[in-house]
C-alpha atoms as a PDB file:
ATOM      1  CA  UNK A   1      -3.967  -1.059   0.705  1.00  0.00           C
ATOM      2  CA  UNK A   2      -3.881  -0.457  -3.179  1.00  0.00           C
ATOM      3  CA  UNK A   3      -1.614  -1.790  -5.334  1.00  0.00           C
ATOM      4  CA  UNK A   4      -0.671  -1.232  -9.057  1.00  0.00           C
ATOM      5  CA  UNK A   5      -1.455  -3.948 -11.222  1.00  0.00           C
ATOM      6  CA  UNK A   6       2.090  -3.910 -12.128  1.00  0.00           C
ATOM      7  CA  UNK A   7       3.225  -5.483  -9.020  1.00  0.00           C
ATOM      8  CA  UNK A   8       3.615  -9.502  -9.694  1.00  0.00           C
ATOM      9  CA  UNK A   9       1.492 -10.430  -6.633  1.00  0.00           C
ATOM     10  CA  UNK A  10      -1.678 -11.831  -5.981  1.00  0.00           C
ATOM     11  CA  UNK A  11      -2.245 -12.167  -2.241  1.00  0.00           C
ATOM     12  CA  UNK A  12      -1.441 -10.505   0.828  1.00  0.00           C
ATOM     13  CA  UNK A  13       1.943 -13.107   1.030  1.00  0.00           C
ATOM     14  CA  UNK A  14       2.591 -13.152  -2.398  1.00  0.00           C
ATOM     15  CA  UNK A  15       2.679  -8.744  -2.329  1.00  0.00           C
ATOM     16  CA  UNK A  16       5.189  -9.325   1.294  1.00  0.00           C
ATOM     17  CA  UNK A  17       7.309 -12.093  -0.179  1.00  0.00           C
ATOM     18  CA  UNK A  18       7.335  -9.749  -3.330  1.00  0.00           C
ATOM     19  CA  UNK A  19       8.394  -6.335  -1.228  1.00  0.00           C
ATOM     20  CA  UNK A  20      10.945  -8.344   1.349  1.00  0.00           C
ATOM     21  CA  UNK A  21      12.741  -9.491  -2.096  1.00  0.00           C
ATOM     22  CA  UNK A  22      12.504  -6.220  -3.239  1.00  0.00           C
ATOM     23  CA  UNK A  23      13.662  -4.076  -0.087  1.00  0.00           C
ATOM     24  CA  UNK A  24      13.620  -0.146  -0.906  1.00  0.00           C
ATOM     25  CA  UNK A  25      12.469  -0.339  -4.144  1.00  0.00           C
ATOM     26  CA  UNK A  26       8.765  -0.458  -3.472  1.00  0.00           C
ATOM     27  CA  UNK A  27       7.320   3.473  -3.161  1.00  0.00           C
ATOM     28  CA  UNK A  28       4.644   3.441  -0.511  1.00  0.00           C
ATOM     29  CA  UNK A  29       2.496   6.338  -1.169  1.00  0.00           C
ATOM     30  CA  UNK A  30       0.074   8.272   1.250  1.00  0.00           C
ATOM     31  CA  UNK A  31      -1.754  11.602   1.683  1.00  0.00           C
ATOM     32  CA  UNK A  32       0.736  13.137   3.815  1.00  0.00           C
ATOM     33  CA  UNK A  33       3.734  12.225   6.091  1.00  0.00           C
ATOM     34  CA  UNK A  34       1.821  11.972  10.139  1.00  0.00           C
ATOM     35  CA  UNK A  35      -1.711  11.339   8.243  1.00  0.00           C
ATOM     36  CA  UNK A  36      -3.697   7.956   9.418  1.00  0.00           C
ATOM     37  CA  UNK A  37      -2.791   6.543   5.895  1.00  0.00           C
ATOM     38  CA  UNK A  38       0.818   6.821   5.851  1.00  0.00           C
ATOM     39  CA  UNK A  39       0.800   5.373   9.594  1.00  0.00           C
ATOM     40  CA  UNK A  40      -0.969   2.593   8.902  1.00  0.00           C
ATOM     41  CA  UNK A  41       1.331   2.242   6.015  1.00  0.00           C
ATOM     42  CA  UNK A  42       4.588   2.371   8.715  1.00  0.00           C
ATOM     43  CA  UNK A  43       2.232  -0.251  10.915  1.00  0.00           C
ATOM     44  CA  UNK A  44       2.137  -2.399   7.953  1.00  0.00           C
ATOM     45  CA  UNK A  45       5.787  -2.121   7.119  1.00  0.00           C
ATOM     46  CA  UNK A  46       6.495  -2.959  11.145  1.00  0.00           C
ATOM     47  CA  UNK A  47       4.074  -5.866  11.002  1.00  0.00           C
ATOM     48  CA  UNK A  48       5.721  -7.436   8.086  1.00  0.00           C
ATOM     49  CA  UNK A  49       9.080  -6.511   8.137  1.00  0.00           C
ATOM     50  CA  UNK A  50       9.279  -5.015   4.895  1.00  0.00           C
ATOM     51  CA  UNK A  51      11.181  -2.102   3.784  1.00  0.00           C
ATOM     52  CA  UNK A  52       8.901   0.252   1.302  1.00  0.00           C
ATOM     53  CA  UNK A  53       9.860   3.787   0.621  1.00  0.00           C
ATOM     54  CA  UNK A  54       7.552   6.576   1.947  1.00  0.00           C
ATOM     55  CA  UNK A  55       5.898   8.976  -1.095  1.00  0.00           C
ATOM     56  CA  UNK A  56       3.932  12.168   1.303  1.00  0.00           C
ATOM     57  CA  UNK A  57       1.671  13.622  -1.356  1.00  0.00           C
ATOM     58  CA  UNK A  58      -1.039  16.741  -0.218  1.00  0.00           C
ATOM     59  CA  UNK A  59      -3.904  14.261  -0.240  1.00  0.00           C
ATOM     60  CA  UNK A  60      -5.121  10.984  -1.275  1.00  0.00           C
ATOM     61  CA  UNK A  61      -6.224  12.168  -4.488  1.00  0.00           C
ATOM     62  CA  UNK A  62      -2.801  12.633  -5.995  1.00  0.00           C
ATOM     63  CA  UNK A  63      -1.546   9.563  -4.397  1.00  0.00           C
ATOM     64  CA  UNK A  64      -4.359   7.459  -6.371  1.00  0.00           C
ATOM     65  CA  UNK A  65      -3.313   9.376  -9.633  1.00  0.00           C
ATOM     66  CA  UNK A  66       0.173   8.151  -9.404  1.00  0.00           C
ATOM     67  CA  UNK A  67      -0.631   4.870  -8.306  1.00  0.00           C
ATOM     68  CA  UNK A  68      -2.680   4.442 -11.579  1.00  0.00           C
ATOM     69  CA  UNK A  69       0.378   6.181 -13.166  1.00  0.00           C
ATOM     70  CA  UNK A  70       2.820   3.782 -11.960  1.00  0.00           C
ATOM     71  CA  UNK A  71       4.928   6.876 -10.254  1.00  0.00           C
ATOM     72  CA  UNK A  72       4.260   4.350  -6.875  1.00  0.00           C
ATOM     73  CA  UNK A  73       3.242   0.583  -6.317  1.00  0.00           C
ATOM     74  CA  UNK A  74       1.341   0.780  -3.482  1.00  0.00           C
ATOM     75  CA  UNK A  75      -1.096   3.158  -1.727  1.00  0.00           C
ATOM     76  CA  UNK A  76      -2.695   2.743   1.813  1.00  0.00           C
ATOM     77  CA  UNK A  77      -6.347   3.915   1.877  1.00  0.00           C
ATOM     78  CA  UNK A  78      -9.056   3.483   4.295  1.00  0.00           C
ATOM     79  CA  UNK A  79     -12.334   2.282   2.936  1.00  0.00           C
ATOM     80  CA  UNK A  80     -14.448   5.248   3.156  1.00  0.00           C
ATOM     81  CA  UNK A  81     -11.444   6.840   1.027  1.00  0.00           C
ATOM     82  CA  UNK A  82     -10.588   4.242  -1.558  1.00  0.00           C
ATOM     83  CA  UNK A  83     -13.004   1.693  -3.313  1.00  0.00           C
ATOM     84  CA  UNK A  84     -11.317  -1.739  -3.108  1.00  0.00           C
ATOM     85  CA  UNK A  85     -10.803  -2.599  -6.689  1.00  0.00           C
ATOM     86  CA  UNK A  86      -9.214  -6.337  -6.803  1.00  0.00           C
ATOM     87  CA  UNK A  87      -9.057  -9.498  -4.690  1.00  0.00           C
ATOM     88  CA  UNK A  88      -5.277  -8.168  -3.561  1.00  0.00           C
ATOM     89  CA  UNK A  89      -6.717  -5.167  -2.376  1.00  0.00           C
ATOM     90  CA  UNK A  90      -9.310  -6.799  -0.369  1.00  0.00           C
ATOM     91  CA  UNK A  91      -6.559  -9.509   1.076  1.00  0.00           C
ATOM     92  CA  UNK A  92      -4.459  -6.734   2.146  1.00  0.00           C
ATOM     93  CA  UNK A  93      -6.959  -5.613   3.810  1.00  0.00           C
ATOM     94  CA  UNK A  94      -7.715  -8.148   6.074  1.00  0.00           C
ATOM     95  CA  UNK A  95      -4.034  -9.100   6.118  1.00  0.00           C
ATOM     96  CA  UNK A  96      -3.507  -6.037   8.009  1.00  0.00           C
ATOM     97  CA  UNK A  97      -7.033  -5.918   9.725  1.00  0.00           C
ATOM     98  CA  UNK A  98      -6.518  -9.316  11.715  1.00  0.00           C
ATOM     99  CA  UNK A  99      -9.215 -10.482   9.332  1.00  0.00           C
ATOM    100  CA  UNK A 100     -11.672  -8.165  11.209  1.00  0.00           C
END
């Protein structure tokens, strides 16, 4: 998971406290509504209990561009797809991962 640096969290409970207080108004975008990203996005949002909105782009590419933009808050990628950037990232990560 990537998240813009405008987000007031840094660790994996710090980013879910953050999104529960914050219910729908957290843009969750992926490359594409059914692709692995945005399903491990919905996984996430089932295994947390938080309520982020869905963003489909065509691709990850534009979904990285507004994520750097600011046009969304949080991205999921899977490692071969997105370079983990910052400690958050990397907690997310193995938030989601079971620490795996």
């Amino acid at each position: 998971m990537n998240v813009n640096p405008s987000v007031p969290a840094k660790t994996a409970a710090e980013f879910i406290a953050y999104a529960k207080a914050n219910p729908g108004r957290i843009n969750m975008g992926s490359a594409g509504t059914g692709t692995v990203i945005h399903l491990s996005g919905e996984l996430f949002k089932a295994m947390t209990g938080v309520n982020l909105v869905h963003v489909p782009y065509r691709g990850g590419a534009p979904a990285m561009t507004d994520l750097i933009g600011g046009q969304v808050q949080v991205v999921e990628g899977d490692p071969m797809a997105f370079k983990i950037t910052t400690p958050l990232d990397l907690m997310l990560a193995e938030a989601v991962l079971g620490g795996q």
